[in-house]
Protein backbone atom coordinates (compact mmCIF):
# COMPACT_ATOMS: atom_id res chain seq x y z
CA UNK A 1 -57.30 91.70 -99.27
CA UNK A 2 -57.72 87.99 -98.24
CA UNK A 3 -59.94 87.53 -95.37
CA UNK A 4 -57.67 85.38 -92.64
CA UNK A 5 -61.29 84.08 -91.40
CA UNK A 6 -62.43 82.34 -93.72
CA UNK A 7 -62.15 78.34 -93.65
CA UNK A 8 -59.75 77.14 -96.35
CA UNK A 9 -62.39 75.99 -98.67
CA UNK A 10 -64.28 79.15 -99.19
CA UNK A 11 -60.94 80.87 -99.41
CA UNK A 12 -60.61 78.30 -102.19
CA UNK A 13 -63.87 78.86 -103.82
CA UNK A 14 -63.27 82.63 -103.56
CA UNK A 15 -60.24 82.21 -105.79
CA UNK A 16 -60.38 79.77 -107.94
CA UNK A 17 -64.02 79.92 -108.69
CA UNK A 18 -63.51 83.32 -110.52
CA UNK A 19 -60.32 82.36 -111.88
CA UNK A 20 -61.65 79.77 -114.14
CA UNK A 21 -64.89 81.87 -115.06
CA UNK A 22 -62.38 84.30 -116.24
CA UNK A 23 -60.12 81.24 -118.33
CA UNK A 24 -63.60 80.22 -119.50
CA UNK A 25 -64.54 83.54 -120.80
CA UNK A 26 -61.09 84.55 -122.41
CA UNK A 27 -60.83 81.17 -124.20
CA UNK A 28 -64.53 81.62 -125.53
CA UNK A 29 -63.54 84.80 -127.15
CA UNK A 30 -60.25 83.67 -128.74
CA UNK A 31 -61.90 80.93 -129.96
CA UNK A 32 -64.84 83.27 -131.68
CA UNK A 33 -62.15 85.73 -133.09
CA UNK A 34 -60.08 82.44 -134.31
CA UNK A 35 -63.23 80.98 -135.85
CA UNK A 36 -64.66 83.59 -137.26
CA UNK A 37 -61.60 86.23 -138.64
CA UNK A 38 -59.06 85.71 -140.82
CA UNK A 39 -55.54 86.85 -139.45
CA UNK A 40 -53.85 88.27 -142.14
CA UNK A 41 -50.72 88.40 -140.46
CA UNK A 42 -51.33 84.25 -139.12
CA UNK A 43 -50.84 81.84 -141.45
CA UNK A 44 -53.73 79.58 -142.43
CA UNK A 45 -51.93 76.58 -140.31
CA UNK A 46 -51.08 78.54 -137.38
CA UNK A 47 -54.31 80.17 -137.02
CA UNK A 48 -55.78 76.07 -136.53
CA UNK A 49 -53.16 75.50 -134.72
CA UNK A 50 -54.04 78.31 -132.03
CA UNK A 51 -57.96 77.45 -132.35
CA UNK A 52 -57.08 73.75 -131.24
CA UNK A 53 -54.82 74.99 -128.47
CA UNK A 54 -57.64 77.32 -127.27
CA UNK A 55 -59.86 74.56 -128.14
CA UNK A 56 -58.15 72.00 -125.69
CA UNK A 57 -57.44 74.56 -123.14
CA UNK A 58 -61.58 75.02 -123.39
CA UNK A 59 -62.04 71.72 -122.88
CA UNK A 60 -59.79 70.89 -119.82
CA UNK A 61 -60.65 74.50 -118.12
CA UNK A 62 -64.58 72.94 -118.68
CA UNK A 63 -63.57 69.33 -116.49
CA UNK A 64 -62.08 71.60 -113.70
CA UNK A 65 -64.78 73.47 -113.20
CA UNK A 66 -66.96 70.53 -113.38
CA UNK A 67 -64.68 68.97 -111.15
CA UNK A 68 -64.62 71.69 -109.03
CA UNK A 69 -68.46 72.00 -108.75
CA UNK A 70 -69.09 68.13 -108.12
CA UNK A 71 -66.83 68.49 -105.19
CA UNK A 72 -68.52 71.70 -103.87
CA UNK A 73 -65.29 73.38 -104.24
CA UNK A 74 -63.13 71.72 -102.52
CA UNK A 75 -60.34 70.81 -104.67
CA UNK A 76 -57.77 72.76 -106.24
CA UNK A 77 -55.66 73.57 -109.28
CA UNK A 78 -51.95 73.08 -108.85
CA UNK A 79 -50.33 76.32 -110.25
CA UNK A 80 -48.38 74.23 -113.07
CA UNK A 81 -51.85 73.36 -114.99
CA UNK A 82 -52.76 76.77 -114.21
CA UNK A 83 -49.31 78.20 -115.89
CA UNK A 84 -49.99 76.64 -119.48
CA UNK A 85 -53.67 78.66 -119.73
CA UNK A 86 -51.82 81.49 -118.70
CA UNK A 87 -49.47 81.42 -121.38
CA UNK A 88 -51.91 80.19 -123.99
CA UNK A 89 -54.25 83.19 -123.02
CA UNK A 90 -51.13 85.67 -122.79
CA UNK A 91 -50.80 84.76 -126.81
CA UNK A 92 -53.94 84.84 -127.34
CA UNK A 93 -54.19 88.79 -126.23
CA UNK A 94 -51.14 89.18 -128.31
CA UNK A 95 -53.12 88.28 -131.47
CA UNK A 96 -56.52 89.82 -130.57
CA UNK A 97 -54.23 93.20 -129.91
CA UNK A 98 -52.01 92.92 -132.82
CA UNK A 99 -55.40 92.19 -134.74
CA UNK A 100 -57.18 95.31 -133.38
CA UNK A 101 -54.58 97.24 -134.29
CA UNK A 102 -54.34 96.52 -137.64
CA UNK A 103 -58.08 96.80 -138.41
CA UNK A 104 -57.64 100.19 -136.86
CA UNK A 105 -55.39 100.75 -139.43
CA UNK A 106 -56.76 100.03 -142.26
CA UNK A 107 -60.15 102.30 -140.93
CA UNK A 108 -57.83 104.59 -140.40
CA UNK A 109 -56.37 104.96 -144.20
């Protein structure tokens, strides 16, 4: 629960601070799996096309938290920029699952 206390910018930094560690993380390991697996059920151009997504995404996640540090937190992230990661990451899970599952079944045979 949300401590009512706290002064809007550490209410900030306890938010979105976390929030784009986690973006930063996620988009890391897409990118590995993207870079280093090949999706048999991804084509060959749709697999680069979803590394350069992630790879953007990577980038512009990097210059708000850069921004965010420089200003010792006390900017924000309107939700809209937030909602494309979101999706991009929400595909992203799609493919890593999908992708587990079918290694598992091919161990599995």
């Amino acid at each position: 629960m949300l401590n009512p206390d706290l002064p809007e910018a550490e209410l900030l930094k306890s938010l979105l601070q976390p929030l784009l560690e986690d973006f930063k993380y996620w988009f890391a390991r897409s990118a590995t799996l993207l870079e280093t697996e090949e999706i048999a059920f991804l084509s060959s151009e749709a697999q680069s096309d979803l590394l350069g997504r992630v790879e953007q995404a990577q980038q512009e996640v990097n210059a708000a938290i850069a921004l965010f540090q420089a200003t010792g937190g006390q900017v924000g992230i309107e939700t809209a920029a937030l909602m494309p990661w979101h999706r991009l990451l929400a595909e992203c899970w799609q493919v890593s699952s999908r992708f587990r599952s079918s290694q598992s079944a091919k161990l599995g045979r």
